[in-house]
N, C-alpha and C. Protein backbone atom coordinates (compact mmCIF):
# COMPACT_ATOMS: atom_id res chain seq x y z
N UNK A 1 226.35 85.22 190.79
CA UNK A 1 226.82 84.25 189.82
C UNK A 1 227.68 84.95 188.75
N UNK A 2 227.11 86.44 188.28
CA UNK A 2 228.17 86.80 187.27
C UNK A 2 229.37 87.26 187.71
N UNK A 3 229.82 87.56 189.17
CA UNK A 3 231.10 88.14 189.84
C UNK A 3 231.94 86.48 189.85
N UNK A 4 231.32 85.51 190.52
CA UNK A 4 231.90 84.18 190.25
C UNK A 4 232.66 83.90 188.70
N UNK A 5 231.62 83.88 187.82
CA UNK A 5 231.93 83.33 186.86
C UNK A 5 232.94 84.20 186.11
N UNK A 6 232.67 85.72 186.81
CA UNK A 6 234.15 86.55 185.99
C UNK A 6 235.31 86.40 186.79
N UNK A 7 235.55 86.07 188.12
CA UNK A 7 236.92 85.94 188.52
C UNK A 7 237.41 84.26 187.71
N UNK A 8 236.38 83.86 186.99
CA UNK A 8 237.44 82.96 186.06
C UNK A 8 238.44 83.62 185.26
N UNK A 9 238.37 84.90 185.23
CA UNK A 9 239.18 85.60 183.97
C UNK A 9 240.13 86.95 184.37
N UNK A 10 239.79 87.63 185.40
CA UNK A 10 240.02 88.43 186.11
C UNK A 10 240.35 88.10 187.60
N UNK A 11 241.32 89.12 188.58
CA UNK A 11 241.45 88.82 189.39
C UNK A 11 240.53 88.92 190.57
N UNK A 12 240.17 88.92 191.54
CA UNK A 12 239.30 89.35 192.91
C UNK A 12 239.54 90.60 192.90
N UNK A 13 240.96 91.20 192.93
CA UNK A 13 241.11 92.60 193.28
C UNK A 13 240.70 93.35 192.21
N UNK A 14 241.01 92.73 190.87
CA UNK A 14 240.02 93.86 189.67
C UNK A 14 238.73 93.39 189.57
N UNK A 15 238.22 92.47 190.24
CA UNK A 15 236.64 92.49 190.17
C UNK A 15 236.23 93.37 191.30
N UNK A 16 236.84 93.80 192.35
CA UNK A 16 236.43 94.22 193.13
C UNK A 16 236.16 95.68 192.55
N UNK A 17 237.36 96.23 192.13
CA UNK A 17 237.96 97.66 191.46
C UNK A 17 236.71 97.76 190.59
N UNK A 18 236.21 96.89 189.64
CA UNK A 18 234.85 96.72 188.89
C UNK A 18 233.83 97.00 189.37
N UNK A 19 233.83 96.10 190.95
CA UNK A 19 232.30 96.41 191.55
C UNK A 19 231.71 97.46 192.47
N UNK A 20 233.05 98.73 192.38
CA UNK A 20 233.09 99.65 192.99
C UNK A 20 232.57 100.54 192.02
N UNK A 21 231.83 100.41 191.36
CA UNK A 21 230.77 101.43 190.41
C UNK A 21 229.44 101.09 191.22
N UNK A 22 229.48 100.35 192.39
CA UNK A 22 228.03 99.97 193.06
C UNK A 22 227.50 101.41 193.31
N UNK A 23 228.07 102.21 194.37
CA UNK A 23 227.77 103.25 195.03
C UNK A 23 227.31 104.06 193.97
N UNK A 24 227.88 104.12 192.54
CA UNK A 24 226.86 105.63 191.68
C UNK A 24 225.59 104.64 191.54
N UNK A 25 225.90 103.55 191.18
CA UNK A 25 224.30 102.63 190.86
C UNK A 25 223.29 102.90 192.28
N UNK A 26 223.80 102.88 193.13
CA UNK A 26 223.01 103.04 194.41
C UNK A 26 222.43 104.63 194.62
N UNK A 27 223.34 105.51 194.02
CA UNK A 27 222.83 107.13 193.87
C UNK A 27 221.50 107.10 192.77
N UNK A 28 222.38 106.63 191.63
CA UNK A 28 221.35 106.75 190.52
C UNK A 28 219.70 106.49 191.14
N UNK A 29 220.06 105.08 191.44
CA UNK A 29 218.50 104.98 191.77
C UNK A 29 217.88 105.47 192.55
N UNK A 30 218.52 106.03 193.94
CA UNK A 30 217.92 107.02 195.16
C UNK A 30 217.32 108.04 194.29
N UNK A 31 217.80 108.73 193.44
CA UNK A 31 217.13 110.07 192.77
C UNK A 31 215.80 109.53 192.34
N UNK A 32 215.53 108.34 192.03
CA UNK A 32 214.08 107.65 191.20
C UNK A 32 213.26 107.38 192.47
N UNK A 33 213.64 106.30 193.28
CA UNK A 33 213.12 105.38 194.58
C UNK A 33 213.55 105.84 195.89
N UNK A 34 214.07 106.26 195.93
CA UNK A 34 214.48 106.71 197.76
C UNK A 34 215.07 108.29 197.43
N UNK A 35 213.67 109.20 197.38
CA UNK A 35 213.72 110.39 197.23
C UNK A 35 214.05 111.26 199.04
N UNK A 36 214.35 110.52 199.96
CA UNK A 36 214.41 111.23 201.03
C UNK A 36 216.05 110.90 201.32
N UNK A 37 216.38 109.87 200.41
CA UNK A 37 218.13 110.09 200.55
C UNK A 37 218.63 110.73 199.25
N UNK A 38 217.91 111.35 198.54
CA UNK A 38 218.82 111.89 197.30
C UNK A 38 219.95 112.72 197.40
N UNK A 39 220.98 112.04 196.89
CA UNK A 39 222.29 112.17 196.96
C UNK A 39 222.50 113.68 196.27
N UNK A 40 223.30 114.54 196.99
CA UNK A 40 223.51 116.32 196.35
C UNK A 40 224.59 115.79 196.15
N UNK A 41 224.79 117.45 195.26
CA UNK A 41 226.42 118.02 194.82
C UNK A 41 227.53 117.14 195.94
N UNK A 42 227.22 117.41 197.00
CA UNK A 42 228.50 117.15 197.91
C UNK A 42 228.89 115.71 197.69
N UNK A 43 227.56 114.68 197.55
CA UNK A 43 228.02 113.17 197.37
C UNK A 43 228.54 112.93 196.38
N UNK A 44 227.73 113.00 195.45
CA UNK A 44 228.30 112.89 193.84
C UNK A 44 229.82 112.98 193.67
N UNK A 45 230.42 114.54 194.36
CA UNK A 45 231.54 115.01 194.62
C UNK A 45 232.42 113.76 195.09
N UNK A 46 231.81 113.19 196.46
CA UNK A 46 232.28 112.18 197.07
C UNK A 46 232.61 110.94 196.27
N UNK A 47 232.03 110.87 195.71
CA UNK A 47 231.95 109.18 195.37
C UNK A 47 232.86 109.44 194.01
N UNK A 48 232.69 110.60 193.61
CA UNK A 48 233.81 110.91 192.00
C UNK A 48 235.32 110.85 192.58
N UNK A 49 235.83 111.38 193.58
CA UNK A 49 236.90 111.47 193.87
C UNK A 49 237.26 109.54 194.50
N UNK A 50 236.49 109.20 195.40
CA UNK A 50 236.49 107.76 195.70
C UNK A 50 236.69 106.69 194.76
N UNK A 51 236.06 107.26 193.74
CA UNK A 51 236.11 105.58 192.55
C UNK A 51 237.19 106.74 191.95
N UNK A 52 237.86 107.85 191.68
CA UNK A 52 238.95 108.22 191.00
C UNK A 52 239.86 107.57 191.39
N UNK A 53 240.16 107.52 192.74
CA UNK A 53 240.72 106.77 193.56
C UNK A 53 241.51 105.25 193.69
N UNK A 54 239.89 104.85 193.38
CA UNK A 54 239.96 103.18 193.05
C UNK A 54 240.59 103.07 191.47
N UNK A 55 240.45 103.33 190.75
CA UNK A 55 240.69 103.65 189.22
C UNK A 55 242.29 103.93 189.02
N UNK A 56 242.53 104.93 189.73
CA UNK A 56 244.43 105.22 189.94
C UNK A 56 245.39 103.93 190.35
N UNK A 57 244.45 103.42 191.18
CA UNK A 57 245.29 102.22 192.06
C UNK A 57 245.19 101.26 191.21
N UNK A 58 244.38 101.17 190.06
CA UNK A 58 244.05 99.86 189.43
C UNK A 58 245.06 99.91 187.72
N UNK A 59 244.63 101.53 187.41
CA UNK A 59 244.80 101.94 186.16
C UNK A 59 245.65 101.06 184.90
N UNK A 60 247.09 100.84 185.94
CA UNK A 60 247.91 99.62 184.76
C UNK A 60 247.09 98.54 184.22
N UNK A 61 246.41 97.65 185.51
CA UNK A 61 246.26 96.54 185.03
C UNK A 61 244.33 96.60 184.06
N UNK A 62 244.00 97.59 184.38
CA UNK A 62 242.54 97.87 183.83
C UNK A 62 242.99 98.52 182.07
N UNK A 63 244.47 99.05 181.77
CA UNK A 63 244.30 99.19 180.43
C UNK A 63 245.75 98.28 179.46
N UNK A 64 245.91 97.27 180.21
CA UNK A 64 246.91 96.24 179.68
C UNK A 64 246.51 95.26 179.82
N UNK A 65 245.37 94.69 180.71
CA UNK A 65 244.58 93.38 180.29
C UNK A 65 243.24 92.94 179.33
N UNK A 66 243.80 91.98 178.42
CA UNK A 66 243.39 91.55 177.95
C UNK A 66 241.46 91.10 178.06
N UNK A 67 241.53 90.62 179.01
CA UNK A 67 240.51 89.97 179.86
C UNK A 67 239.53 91.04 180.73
N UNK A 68 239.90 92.61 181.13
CA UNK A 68 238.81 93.06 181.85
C UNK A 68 237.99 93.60 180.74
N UNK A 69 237.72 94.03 179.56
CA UNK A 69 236.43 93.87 178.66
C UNK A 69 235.53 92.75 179.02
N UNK A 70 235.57 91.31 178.90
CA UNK A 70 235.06 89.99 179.55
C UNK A 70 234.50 90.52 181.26
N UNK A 71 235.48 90.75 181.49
CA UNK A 71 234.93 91.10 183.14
C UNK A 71 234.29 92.04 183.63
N UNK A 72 234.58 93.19 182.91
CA UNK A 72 234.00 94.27 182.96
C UNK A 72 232.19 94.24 182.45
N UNK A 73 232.02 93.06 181.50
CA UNK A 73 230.78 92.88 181.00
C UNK A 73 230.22 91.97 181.78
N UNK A 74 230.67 91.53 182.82
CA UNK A 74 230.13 90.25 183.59
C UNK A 74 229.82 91.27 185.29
N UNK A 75 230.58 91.83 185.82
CA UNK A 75 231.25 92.58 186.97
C UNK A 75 230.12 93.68 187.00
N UNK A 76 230.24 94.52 186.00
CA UNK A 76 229.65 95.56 186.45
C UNK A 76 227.81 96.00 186.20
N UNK A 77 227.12 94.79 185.32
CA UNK A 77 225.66 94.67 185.45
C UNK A 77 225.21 93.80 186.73
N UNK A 78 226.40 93.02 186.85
CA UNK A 78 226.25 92.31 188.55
C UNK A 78 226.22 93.48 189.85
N UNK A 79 226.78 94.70 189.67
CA UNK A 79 226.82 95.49 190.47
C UNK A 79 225.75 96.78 190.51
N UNK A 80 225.43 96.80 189.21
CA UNK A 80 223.79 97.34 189.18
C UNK A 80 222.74 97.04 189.59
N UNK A 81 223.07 95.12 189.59
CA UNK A 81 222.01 94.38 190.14
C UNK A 81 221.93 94.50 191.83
N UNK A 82 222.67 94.47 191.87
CA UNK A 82 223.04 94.25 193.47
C UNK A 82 222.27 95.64 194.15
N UNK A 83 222.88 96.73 193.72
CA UNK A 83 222.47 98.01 193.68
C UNK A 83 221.12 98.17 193.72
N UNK A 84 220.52 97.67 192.77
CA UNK A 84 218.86 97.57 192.33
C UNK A 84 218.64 96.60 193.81
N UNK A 85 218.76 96.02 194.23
CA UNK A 85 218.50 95.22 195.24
C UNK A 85 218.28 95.46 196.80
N UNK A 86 219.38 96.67 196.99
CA UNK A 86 219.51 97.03 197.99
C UNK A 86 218.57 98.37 198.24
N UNK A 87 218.10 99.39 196.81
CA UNK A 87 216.84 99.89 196.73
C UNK A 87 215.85 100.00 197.73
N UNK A 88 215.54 98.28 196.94
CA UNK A 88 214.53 98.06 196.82
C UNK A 88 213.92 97.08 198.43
N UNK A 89 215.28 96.82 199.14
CA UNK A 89 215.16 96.72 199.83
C UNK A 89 214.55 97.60 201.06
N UNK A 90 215.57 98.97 200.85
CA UNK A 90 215.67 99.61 202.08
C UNK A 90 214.19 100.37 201.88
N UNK A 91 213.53 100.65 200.58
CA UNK A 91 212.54 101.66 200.27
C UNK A 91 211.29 100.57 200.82
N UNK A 92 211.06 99.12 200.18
CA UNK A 92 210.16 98.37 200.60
C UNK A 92 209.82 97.35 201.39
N UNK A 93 211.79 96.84 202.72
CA UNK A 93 211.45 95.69 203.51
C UNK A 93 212.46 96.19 204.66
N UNK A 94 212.28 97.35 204.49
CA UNK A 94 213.17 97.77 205.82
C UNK A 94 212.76 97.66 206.95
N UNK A 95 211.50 97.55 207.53
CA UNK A 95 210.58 96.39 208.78
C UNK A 95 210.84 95.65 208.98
N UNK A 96 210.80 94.55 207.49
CA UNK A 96 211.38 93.40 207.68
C UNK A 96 212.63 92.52 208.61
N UNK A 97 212.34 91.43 209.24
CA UNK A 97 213.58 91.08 209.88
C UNK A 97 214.73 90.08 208.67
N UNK A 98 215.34 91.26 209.14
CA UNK A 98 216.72 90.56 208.32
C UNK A 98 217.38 89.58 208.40
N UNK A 99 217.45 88.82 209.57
CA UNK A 99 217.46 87.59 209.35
C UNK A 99 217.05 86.34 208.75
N UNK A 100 215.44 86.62 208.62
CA UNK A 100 214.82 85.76 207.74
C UNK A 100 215.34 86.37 206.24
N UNK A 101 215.66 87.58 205.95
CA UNK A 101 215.87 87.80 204.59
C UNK A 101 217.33 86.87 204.07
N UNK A 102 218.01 87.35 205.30
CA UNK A 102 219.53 86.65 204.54
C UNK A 102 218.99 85.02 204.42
N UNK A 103 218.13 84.31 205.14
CA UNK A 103 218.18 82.95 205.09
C UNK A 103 217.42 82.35 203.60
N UNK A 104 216.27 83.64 203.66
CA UNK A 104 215.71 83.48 201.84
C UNK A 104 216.46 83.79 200.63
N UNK A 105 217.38 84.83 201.22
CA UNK A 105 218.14 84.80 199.93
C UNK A 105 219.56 84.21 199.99
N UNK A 106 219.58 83.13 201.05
CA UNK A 106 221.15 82.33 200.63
C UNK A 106 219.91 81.12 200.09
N UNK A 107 218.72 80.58 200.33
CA UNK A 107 218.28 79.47 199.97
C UNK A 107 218.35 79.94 198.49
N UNK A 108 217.41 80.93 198.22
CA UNK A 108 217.50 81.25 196.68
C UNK A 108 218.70 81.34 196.09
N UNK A 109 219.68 81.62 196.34
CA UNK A 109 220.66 81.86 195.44
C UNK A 109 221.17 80.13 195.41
N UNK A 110 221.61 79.29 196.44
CA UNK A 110 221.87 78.07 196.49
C UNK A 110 221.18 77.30 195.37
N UNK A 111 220.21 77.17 195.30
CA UNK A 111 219.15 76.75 194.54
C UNK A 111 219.54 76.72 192.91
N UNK A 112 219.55 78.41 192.73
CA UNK A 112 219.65 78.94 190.91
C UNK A 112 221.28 78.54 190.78
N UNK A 113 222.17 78.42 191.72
CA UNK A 113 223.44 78.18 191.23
C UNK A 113 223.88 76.95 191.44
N UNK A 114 223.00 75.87 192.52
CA UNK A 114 223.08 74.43 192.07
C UNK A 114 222.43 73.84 191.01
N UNK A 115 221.63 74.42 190.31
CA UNK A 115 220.62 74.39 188.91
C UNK A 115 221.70 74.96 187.86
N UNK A 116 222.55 75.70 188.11
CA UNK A 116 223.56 76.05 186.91
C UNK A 116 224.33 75.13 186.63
N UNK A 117 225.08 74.83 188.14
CA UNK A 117 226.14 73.89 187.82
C UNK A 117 225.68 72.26 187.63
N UNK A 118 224.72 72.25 187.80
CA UNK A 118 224.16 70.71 187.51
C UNK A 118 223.97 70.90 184.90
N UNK A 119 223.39 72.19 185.19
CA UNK A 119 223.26 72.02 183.56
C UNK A 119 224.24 72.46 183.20
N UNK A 120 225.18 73.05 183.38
CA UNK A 120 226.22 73.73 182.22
C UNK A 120 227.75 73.03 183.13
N UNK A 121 227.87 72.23 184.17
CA UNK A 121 229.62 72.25 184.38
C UNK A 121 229.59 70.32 183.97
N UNK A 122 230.05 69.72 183.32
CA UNK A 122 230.67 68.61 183.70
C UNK A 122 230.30 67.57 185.18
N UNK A 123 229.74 66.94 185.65
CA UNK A 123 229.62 65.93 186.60
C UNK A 123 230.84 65.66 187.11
N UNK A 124 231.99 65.05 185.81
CA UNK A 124 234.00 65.10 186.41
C UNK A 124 234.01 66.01 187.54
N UNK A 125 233.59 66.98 187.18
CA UNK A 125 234.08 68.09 187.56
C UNK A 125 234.29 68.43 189.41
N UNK A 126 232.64 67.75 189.32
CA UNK A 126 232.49 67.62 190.46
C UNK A 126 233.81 66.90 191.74
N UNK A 127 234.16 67.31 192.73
CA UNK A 127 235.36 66.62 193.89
C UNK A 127 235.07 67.35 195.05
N UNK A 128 234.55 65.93 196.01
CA UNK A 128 234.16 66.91 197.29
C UNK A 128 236.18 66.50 198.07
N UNK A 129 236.61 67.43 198.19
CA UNK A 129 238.69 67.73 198.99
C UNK A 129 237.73 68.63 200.08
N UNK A 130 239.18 68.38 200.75
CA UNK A 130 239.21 69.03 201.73
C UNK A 130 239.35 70.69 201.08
N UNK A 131 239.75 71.26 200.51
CA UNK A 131 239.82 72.48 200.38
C UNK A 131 238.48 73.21 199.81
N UNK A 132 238.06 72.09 198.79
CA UNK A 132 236.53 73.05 198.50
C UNK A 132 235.33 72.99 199.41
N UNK A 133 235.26 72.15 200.19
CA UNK A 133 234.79 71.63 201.85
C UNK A 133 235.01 73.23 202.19
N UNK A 134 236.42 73.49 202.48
CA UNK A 134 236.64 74.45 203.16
C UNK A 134 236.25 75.88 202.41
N UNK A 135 236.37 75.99 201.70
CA UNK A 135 236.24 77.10 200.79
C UNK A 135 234.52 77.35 200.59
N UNK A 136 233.53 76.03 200.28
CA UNK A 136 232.19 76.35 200.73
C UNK A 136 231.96 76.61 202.02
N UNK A 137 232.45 76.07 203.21
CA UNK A 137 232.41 76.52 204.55
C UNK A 137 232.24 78.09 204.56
N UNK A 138 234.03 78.67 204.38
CA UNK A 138 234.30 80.57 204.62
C UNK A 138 233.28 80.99 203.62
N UNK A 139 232.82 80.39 202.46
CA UNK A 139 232.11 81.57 201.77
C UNK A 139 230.54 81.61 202.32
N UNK A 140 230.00 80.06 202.78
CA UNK A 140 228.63 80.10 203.35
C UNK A 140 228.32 80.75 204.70
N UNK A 141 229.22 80.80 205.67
CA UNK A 141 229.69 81.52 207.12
C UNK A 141 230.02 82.83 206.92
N UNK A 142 231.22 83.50 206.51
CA UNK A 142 231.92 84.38 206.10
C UNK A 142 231.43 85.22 205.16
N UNK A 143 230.98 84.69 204.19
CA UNK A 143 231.07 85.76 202.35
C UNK A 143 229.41 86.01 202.48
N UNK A 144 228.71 84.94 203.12
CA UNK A 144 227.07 85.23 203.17
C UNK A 144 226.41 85.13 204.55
N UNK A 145 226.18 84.28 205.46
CA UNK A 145 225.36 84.71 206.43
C UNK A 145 225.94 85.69 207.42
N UNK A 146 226.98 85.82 207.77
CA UNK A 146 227.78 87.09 208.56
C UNK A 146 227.72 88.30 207.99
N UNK A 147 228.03 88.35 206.63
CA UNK A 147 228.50 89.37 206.04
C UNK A 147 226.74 90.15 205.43
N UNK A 148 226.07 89.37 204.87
CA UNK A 148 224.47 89.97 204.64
C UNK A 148 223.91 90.17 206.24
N UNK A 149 223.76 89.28 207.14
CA UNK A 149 223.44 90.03 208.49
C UNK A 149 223.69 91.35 208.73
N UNK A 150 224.94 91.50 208.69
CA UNK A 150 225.47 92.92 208.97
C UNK A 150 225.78 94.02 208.29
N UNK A 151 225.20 93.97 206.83
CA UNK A 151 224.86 94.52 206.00
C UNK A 151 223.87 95.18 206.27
N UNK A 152 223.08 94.02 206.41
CA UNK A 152 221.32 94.24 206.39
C UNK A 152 221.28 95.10 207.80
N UNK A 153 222.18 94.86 208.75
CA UNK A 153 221.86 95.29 209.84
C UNK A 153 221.81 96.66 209.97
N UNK A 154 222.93 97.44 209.51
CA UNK A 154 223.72 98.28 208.98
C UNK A 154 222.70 99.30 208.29
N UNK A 155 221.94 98.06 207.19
CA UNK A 155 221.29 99.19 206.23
C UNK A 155 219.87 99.94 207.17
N UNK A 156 219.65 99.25 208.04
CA UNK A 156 218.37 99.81 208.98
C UNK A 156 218.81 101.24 209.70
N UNK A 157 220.47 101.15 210.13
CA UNK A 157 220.57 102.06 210.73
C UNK A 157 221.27 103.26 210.00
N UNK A 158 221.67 103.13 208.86
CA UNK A 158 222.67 104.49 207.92
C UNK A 158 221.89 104.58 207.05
N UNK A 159 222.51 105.93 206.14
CA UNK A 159 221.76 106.07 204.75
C UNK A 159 222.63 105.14 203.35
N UNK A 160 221.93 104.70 202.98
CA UNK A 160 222.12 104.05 202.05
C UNK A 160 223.58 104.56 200.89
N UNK A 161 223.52 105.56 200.75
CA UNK A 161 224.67 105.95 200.15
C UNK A 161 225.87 106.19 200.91
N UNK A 162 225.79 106.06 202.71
CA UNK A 162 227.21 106.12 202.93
C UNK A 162 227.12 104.38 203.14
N UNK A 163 226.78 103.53 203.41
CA UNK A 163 226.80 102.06 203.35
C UNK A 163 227.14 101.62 201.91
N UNK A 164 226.90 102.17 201.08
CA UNK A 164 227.06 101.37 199.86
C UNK A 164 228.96 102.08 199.65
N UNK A 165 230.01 103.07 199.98
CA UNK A 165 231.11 103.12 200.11
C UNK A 165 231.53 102.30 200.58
N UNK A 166 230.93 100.91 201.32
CA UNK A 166 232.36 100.04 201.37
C UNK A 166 232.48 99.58 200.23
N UNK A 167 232.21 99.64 199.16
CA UNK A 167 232.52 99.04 197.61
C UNK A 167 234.16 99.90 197.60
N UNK A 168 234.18 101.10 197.92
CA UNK A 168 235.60 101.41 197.61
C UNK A 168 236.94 100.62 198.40
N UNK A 169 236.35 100.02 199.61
CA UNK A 169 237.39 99.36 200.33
C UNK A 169 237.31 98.40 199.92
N UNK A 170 236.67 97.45 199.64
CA UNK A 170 236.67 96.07 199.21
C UNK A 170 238.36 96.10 198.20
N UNK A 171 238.54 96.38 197.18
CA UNK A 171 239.57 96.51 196.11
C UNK A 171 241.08 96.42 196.86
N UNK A 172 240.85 97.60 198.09
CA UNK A 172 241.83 97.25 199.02
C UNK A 172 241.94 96.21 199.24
N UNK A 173 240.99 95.31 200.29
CA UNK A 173 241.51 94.41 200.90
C UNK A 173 241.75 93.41 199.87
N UNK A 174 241.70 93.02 199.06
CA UNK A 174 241.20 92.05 198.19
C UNK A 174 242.44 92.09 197.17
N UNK A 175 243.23 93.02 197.56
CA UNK A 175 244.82 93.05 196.95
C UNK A 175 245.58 92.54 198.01
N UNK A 176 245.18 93.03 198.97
CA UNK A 176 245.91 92.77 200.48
C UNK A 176 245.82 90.99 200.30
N UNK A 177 244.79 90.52 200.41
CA UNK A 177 244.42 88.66 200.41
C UNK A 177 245.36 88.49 199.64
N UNK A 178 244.78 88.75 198.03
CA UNK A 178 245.54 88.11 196.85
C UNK A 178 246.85 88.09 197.25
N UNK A 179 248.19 89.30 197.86
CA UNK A 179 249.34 89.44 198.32
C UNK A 179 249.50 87.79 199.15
N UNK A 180 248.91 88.46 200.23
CA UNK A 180 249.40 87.59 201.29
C UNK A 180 249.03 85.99 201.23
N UNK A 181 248.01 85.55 200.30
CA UNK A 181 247.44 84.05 200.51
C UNK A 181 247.15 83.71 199.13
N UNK A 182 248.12 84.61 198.03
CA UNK A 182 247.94 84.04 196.39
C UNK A 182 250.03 84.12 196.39
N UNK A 183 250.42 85.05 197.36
CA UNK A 183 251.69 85.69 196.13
C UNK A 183 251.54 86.11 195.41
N UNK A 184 250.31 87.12 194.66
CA UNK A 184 250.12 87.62 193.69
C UNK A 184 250.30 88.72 193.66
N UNK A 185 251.21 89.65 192.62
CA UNK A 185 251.61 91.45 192.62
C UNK A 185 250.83 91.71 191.72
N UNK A 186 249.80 92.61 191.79
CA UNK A 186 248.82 93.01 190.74
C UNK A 186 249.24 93.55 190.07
N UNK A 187 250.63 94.40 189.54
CA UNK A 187 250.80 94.70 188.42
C UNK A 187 251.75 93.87 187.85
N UNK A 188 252.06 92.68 188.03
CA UNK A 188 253.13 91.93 187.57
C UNK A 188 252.05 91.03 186.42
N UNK A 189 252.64 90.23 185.72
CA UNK A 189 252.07 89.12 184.82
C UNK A 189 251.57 88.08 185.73
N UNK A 190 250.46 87.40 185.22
CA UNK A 190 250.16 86.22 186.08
C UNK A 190 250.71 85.19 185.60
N UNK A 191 250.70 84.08 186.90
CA UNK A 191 251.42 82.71 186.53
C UNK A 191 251.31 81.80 185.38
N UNK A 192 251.66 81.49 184.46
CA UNK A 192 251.38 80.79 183.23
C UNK A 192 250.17 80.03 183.66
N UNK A 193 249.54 79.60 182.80
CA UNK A 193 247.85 78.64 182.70
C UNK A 193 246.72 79.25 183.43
N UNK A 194 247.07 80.98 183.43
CA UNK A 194 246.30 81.60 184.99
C UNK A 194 245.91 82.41 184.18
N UNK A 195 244.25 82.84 183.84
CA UNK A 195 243.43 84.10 183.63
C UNK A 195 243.32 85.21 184.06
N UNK A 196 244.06 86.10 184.84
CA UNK A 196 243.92 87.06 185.84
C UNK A 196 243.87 88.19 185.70
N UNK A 197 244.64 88.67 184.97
CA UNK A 197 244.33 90.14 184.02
C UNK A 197 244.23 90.57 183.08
């Protein structure tokens, strides 16, 4: 809910660039909770040069917008959380079948974020179009039960700190989309009446 509610203000590709601080959150806590993956010199190494990385590619628009302070405060305790999650997963439900997990936690999340938008958005607001039809479709198929399956699947079989590096690719693709299916140049100005950087 807080990565949602910050691409009101920010773009996908700098929330992404944001949520690529997952992987030290995912170290940090291995050193506390998952003492048989504690991350050495060599990772640390790794993941400094990786988010340097992400940071270079982003750098213009992370110190000329207005708006990533806002996002940055929304983005990146969402990515601690997440982090904290995946823990606590792999240390205490890694038996567990993951399938039933992704189905408890798309019900739960459905739930706390149809309870948001029922108290805090407008009723107006509400319009079942064809595009938000479609857009709940790819994100309920696509953004959650495909994508947590094979996460989860994933996390049974790797160590946790090289799984949590796709946070550095995400930023990629997610410039790549914005390009090809916004027209959007991430270092250019955004379109008038548009929050983006």
């Amino acid at each position: 809910m807080l990565v949602y509610h910050a691409e009101q203000y920010i773009s996908s590709a700098l929330t992404a660039a944001l949520f690529a601080s997952f992987p030290f959150f995912i170290a940090a806590y291995s050193i506390f909770l998952l003492k048989s993956e504690k991350p050495n010199i060599y990772a640390w190494s790794g993941l400094a040069v990786g988010f340097s990385g992400v940071l270079m590619v982003f750098y213009d628009s992370l110190v000329t917008s207005e708006f990533v302070l806002l996002g940055a405060v929304l983005v990146v305790p969402a990515s601690a959380i997440s982090a904290l999650g995946t823990i606590v997963l792999r240390v205490w439900y890694n038996d567990e079948d993951f399938t039933l997990m992704v189905c408890l936690q798309s019900l739960a999340g459905a739930v706390v974020i149809m309870a948001a938008a029922i108290i805090f958005e407008p009723l107006s607001s509400f319009r079942i179009t064809f595009l938000s039809v479609g857009a709940l479709l790819y994100l309920a198929i696509f953004g959650s039960v495909l994508a947590f399956t094979g996460y989860y699947w994933l996390l049974k079989r790797m160590k946790v700190i090289t799984l949590s590096l796709l946070a550095f690719i995400t930023p990629v693709i997610a410039v790549g989309l914005e390009y090809l299916l916004l027209s959007e140049y991430f270092l250019l100005s955004p379109r008038p009446g548009r929050c983006l950087y």
